[in-house]
C-alpha atoms as a PDB file:
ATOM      1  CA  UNK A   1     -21.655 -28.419 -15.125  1.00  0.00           C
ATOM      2  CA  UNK A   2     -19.843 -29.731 -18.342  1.00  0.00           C
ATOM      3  CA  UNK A   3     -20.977 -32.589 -19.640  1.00  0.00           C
ATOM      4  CA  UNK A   4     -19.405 -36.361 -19.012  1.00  0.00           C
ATOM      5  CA  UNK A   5     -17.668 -36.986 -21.566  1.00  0.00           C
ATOM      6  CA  UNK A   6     -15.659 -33.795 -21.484  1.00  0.00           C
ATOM      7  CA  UNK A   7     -14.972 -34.170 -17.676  1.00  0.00           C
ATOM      8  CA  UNK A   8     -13.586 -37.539 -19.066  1.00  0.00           C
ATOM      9  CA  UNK A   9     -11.466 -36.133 -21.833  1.00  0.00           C
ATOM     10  CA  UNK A  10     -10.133 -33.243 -19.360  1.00  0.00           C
ATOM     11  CA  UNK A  11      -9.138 -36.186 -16.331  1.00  0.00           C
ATOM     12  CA  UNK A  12      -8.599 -39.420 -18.285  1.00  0.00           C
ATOM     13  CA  UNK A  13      -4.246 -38.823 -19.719  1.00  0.00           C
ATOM     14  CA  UNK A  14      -3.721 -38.679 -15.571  1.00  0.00           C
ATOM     15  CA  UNK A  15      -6.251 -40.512 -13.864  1.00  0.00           C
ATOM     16  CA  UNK A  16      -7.195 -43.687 -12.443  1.00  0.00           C
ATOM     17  CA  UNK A  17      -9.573 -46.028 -14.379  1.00  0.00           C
ATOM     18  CA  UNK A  18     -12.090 -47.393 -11.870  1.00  0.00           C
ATOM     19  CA  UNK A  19     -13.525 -50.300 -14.173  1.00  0.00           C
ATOM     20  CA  UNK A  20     -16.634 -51.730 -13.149  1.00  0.00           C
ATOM     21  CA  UNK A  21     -19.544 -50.671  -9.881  1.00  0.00           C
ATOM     22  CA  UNK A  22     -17.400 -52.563  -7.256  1.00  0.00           C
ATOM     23  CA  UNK A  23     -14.000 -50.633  -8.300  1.00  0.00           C
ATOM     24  CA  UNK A  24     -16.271 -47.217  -8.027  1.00  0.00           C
ATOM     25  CA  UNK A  25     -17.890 -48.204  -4.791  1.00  0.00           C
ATOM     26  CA  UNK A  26     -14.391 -49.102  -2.948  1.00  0.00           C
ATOM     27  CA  UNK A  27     -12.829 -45.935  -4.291  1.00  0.00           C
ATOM     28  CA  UNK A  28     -15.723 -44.035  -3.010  1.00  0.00           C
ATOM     29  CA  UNK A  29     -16.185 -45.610   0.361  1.00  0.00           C
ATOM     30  CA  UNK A  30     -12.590 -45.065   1.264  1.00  0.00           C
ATOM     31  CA  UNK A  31     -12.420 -41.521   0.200  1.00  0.00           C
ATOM     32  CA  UNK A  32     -10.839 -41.301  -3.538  1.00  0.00           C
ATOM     33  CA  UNK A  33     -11.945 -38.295  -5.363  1.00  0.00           C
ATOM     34  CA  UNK A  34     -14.089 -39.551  -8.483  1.00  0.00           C
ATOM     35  CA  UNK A  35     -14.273 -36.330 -10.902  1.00  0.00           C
ATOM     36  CA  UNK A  36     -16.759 -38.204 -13.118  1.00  0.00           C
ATOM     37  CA  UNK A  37     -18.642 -41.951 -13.219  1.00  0.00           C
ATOM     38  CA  UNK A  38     -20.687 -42.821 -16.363  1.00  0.00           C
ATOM     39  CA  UNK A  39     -23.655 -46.002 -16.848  1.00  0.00           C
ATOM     40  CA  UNK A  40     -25.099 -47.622 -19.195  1.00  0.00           C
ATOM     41  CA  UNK A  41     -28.023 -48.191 -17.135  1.00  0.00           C
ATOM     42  CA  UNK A  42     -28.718 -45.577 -14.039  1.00  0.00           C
ATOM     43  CA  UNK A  43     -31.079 -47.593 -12.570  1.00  0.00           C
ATOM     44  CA  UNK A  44     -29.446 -50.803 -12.431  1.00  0.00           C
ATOM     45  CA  UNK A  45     -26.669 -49.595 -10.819  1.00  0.00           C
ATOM     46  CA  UNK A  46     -27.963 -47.602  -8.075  1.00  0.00           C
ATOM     47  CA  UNK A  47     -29.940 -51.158  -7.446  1.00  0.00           C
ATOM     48  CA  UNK A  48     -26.590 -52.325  -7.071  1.00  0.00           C
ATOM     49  CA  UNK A  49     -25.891 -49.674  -4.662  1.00  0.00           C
ATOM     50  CA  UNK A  50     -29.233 -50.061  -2.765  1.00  0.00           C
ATOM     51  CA  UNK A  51     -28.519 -54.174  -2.670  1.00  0.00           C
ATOM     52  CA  UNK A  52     -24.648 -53.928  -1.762  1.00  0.00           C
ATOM     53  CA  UNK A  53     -23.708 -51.029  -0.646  1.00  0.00           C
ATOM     54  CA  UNK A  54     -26.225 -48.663   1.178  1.00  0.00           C
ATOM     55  CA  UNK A  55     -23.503 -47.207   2.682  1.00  0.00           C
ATOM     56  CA  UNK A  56     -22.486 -45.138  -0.614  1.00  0.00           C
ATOM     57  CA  UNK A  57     -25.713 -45.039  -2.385  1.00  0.00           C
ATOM     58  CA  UNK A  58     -25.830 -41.180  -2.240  1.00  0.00           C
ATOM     59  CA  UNK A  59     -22.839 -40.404  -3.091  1.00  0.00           C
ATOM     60  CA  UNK A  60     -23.112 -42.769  -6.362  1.00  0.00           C
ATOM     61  CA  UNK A  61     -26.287 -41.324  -6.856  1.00  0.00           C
ATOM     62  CA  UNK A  62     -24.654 -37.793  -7.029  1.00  0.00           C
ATOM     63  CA  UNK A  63     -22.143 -38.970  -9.349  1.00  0.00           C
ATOM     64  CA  UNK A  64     -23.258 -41.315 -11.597  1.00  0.00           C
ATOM     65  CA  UNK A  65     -24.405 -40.417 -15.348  1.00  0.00           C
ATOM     66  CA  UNK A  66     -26.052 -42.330 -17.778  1.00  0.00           C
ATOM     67  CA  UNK A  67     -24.226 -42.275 -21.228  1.00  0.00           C
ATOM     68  CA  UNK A  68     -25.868 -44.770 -24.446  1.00  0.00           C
ATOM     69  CA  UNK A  69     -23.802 -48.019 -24.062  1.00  0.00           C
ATOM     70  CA  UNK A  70     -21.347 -46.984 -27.007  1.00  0.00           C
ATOM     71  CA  UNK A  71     -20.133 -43.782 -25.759  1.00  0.00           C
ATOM     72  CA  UNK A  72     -19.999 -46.133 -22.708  1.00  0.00           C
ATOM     73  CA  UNK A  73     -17.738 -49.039 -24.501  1.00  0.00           C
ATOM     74  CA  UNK A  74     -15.932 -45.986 -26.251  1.00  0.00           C
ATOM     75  CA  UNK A  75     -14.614 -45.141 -23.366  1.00  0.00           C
ATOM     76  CA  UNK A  76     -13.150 -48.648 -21.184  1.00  0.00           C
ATOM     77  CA  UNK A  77     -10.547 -50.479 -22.919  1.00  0.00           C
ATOM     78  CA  UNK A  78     -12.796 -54.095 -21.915  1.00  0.00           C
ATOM     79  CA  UNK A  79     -16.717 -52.876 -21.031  1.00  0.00           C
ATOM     80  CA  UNK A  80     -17.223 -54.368 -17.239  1.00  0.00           C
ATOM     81  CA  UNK A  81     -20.910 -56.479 -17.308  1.00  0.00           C
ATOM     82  CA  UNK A  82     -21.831 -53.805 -14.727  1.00  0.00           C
ATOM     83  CA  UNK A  83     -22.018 -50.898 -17.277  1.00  0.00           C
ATOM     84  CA  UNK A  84     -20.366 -49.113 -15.103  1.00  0.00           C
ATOM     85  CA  UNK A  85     -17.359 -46.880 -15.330  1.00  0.00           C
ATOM     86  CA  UNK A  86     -14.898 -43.905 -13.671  1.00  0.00           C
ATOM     87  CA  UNK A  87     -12.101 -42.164 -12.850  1.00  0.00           C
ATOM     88  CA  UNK A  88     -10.246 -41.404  -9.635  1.00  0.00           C
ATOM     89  CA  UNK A  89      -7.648 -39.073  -8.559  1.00  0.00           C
ATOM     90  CA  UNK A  90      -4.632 -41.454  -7.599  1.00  0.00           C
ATOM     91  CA  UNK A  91      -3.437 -40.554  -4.365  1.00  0.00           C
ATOM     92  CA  UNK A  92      -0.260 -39.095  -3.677  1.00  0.00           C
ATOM     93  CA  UNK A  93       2.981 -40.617  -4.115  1.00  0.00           C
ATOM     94  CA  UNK A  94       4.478 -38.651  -1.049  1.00  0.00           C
ATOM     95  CA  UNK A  95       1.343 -39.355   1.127  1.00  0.00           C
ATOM     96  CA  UNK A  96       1.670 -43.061  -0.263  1.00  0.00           C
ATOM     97  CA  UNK A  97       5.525 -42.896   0.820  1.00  0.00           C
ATOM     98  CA  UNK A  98       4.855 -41.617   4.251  1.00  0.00           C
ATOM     99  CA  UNK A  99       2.466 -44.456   4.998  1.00  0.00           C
ATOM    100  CA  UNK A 100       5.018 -47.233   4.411  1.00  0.00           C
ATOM    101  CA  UNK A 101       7.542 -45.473   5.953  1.00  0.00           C
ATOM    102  CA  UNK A 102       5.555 -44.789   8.891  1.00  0.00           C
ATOM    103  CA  UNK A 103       7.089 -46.616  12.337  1.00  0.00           C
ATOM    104  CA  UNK A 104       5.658 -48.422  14.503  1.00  0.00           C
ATOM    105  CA  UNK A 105       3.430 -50.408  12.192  1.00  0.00           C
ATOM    106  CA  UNK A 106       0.433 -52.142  13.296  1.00  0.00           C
ATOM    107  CA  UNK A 107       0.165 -54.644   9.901  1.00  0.00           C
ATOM    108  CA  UNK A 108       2.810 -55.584   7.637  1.00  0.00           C
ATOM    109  CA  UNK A 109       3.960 -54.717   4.035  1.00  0.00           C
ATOM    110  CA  UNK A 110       3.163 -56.944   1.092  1.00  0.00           C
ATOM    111  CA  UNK A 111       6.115 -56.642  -1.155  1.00  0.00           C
ATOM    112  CA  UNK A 112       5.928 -58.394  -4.697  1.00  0.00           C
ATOM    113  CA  UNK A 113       9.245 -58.553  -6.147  1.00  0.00           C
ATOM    114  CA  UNK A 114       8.987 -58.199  -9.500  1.00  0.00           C
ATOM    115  CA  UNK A 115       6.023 -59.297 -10.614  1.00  0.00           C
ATOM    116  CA  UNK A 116       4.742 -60.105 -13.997  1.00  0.00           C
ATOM    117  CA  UNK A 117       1.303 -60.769 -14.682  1.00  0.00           C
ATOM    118  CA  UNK A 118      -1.541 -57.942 -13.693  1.00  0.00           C
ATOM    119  CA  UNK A 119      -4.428 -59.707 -12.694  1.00  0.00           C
ATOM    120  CA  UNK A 120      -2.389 -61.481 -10.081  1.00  0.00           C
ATOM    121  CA  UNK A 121      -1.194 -57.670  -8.172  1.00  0.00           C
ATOM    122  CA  UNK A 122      -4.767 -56.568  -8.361  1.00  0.00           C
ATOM    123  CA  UNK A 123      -5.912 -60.447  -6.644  1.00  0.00           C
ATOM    124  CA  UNK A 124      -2.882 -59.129  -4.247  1.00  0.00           C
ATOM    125  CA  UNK A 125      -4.124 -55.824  -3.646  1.00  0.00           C
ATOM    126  CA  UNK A 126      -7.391 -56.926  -2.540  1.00  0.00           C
ATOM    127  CA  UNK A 127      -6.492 -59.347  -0.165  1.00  0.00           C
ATOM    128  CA  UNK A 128      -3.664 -56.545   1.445  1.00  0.00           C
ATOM    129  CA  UNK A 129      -6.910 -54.209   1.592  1.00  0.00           C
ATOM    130  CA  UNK A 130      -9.015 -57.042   3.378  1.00  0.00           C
ATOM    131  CA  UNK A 131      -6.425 -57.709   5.694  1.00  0.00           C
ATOM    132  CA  UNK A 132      -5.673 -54.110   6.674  1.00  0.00           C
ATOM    133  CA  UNK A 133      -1.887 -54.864   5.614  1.00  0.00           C
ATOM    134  CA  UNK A 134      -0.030 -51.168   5.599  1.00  0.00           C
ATOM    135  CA  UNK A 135       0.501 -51.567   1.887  1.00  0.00           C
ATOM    136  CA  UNK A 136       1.751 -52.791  -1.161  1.00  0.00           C
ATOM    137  CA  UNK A 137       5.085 -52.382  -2.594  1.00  0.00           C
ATOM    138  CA  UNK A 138       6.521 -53.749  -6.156  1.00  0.00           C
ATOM    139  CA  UNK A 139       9.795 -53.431  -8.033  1.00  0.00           C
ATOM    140  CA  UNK A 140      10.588 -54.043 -11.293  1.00  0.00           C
ATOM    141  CA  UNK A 141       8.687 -52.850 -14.441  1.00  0.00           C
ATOM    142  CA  UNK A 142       4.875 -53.507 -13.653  1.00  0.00           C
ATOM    143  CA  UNK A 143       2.999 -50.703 -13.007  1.00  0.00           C
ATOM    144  CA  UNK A 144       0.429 -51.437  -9.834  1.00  0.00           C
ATOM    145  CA  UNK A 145      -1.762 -48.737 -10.687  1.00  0.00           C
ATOM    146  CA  UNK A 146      -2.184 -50.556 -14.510  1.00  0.00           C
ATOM    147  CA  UNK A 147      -5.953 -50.491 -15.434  1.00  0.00           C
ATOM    148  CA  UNK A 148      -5.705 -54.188 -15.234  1.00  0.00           C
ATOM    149  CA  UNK A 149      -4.024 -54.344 -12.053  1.00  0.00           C
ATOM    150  CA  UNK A 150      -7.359 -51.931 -10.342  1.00  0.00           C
ATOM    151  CA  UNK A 151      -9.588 -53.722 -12.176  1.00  0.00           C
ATOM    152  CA  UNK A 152      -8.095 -56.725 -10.325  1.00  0.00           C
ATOM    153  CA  UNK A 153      -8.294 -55.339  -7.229  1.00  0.00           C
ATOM    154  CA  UNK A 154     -11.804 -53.990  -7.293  1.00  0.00           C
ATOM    155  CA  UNK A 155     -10.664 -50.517  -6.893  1.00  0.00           C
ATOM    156  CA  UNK A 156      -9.279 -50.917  -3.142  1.00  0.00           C
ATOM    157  CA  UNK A 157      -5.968 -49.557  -4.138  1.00  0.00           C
ATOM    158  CA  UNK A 158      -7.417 -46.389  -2.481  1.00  0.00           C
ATOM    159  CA  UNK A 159      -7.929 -48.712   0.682  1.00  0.00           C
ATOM    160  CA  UNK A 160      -3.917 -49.299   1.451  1.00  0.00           C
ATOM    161  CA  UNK A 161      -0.615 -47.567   0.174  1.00  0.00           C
ATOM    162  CA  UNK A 162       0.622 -49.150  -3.356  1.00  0.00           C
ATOM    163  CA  UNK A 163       3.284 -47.668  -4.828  1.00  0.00           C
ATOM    164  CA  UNK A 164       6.361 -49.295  -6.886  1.00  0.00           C
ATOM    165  CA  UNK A 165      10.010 -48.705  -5.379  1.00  0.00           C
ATOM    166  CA  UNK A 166      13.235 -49.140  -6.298  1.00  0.00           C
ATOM    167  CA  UNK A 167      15.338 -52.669  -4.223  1.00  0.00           C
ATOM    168  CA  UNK A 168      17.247 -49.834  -2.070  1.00  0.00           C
ATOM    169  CA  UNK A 169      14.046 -48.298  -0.995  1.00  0.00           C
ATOM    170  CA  UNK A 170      11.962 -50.620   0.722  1.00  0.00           C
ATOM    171  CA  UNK A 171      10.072 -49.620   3.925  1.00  0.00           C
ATOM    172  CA  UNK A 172      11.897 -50.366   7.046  1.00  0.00           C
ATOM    173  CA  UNK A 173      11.114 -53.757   9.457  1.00  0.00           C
ATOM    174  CA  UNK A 174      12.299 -57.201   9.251  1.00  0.00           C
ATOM    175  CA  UNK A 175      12.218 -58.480   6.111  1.00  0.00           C
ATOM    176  CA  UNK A 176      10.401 -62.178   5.735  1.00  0.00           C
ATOM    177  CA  UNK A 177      10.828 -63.401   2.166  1.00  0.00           C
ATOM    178  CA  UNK A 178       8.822 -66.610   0.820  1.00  0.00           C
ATOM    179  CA  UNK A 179      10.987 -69.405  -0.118  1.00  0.00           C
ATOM    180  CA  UNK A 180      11.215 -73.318  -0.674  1.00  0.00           C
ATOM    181  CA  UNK A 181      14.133 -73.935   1.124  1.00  0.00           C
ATOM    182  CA  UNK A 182      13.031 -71.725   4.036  1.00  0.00           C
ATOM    183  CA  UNK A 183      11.924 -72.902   7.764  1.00  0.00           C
ATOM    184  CA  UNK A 184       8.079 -73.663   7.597  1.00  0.00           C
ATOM    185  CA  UNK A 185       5.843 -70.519   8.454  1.00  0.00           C
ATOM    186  CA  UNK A 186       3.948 -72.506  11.112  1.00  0.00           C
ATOM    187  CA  UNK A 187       6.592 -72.562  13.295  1.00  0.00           C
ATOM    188  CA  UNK A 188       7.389 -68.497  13.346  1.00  0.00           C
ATOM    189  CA  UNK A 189       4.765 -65.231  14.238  1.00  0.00           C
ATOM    190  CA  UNK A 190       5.055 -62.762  11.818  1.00  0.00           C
ATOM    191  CA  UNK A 191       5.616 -59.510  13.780  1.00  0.00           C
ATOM    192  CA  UNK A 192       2.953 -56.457  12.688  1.00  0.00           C
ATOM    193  CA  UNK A 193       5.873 -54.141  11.104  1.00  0.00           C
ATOM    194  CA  UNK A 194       6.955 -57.111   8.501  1.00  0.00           C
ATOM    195  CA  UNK A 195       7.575 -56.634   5.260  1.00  0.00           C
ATOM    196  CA  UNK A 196       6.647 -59.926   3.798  1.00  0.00           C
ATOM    197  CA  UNK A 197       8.060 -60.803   0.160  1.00  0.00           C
ATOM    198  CA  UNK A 198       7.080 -63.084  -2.700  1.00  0.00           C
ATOM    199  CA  UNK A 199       8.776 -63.152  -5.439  1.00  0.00           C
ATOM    200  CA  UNK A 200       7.762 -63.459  -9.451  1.00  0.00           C
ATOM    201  CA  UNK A 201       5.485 -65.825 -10.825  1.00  0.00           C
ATOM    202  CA  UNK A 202       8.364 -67.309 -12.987  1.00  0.00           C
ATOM    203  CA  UNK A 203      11.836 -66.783 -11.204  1.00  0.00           C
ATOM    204  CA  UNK A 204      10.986 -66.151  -7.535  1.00  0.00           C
ATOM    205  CA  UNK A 205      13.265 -64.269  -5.525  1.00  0.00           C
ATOM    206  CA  UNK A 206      15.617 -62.203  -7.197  1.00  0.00           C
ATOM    207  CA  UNK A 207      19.012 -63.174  -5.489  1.00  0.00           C
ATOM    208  CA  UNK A 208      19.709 -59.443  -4.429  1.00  0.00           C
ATOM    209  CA  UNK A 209      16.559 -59.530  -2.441  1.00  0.00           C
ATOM    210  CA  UNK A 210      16.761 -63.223  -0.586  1.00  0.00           C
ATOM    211  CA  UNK A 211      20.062 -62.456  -0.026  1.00  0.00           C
ATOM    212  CA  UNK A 212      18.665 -59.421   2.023  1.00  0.00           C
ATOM    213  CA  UNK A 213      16.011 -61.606   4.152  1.00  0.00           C
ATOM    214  CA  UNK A 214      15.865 -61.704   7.771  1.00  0.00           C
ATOM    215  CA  UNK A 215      13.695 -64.849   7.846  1.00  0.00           C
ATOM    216  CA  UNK A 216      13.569 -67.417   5.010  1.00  0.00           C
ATOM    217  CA  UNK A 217       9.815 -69.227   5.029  1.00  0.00           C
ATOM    218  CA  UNK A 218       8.274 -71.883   3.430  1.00  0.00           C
ATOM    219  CA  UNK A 219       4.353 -72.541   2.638  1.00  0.00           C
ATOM    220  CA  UNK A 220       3.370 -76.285   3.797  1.00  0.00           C
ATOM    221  CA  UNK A 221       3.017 -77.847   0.557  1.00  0.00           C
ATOM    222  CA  UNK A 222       2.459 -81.387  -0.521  1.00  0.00           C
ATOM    223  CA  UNK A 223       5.306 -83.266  -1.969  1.00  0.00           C
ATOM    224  CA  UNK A 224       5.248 -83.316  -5.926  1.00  0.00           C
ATOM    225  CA  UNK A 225       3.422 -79.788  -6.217  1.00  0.00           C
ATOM    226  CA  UNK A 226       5.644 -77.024  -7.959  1.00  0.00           C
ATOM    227  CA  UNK A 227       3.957 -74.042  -6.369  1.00  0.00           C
ATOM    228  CA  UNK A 228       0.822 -72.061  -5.643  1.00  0.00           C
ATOM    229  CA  UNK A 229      -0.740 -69.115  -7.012  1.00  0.00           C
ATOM    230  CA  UNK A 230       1.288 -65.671  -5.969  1.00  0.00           C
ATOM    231  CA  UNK A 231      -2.208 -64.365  -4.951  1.00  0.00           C
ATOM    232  CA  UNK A 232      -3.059 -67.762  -2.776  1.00  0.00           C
ATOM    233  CA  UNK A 233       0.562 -67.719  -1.264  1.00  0.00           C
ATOM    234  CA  UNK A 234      -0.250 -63.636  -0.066  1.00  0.00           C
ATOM    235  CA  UNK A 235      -3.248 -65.291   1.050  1.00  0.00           C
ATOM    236  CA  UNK A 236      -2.121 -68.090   3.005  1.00  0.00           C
ATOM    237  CA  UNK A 237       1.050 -65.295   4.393  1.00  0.00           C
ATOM    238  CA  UNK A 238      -1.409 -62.823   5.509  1.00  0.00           C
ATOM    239  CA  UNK A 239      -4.057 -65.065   7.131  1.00  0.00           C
ATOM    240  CA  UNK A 240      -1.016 -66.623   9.257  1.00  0.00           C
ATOM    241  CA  UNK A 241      -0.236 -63.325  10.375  1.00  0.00           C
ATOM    242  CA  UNK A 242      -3.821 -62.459  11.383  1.00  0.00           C
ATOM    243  CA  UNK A 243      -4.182 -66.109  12.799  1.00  0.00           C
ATOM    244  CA  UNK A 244      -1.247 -65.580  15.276  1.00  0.00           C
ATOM    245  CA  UNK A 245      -1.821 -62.160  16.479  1.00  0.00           C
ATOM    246  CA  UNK A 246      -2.590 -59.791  14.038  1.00  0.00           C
ATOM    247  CA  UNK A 247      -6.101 -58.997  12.505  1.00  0.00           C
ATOM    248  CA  UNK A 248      -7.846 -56.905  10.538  1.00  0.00           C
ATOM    249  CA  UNK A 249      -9.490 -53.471  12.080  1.00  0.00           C
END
């Protein structure tokens, strides 16, 4: 077998940095294919594994190398306290695309219209992935598969469809966009094959987009308070959904 850092070289201009043990052991337990994973410290992390996740421990075991921490730092663009580092095959687009498209739906889509900062589609990611929503769809220039973005989401891009689309080709189903002047959210049940929509951290909706909503909605919010966090507002969308009906698997 070639050594790490060549398997690194060979997969690292088209593959999918999985920064840190929790990215690796999300990718892993939901079936990304990890060419190569290096360590600074073998031992610790398969501690890790034993501690918090049993379920992958052999397969980690398998994979993992240990490389002296400055091949190690040489390698990750910010070194993760973990000492741990990877990289994944990113799914398909097509496969990706045939998920979100895929009718009935039993959860809804998260669309982010475009967004701006990384760390907050990675927060959003996550919480699609612990809700079982179908996916995760962007527009605009960000790229969701961004090292920062799956280092935000602790590798569980490989747990739900993300892929960024064009305005004209979102996945079917009633569109329910996020919006101040919109009815309050308590008051409506968010059907399973929704495609919910937040907009920017900045600017909100683009018009194009609210213009295209089904159902305006509003967060309950106390007077005088600007807005929340994009990642607490997916949050607070997609535990209303689950509240009311739908619910993770």
């Amino acid at each position: 077998m070639t050594d790490p850092l060549t398997r690194w070289r060979e997969h690292a201009g088209r593959a999918v940095l999985l920064d840190g043990f929790h990215a690796l052991k999300h990718a892993v337990r939901f079936g990304a294919e990890v060419p190569v994973a290096v360590t600074t410290d073998r031992r610790a992390a398969l501690a890790l594994a034993d501690e918090l996740a049993q379920d992958v421990r052999e397969a980690l075991d398998a994979l993992l190398t240990e490389v002296p921490a400055s091949t190690y730092a040489s390698l990750v663009p910010r070194p993760h306290p973990t000492g741990v580092a990877a990289l994944a095959v990113r799914p398909p687009r097509e496969a990706n695309l045939r998920a979100l498209a895929r009718t009935p739906r039993t959860a809804p889509v998260v669309l982010l219209d475009n967004p701006r900062n990384l760390g907050n589609a990675g927060a959003v990611i996550r919480l699609a992935a612990g809700f079982g929503a179908t996916g995760v769809v962007t527009t605009g220039t960000l790229d969701p598969w961004h090292p920062t973005v799956v280092r935000g989401g602790a590798g569980l891009h490989f747990a739900t469809a993300v892929e960024r689309l064009g305005a004209d080709e979102l996945p079917a189903g009633p569109l329910f966009a996020l919006d101040p002047e919109g009815e309050d959210i308590r008051g409506t049940k968010l059907p399973d094959d929704a495609v919910l929509a937040f907009g920017s951290e900045r600017s909100g909706l683009s018009a194009r987009l609210r213009a295209r909503a089904d159902h305006l909605l509003r967060l309950p919010m106390r007077p005088q308070v600007s807005s929340y966090n994009l990642a607490t507002s997916v949050a607070m969308t997609l535990y209303h959904w689950s509240a009311t009906g739908g619910a993770p698997s």
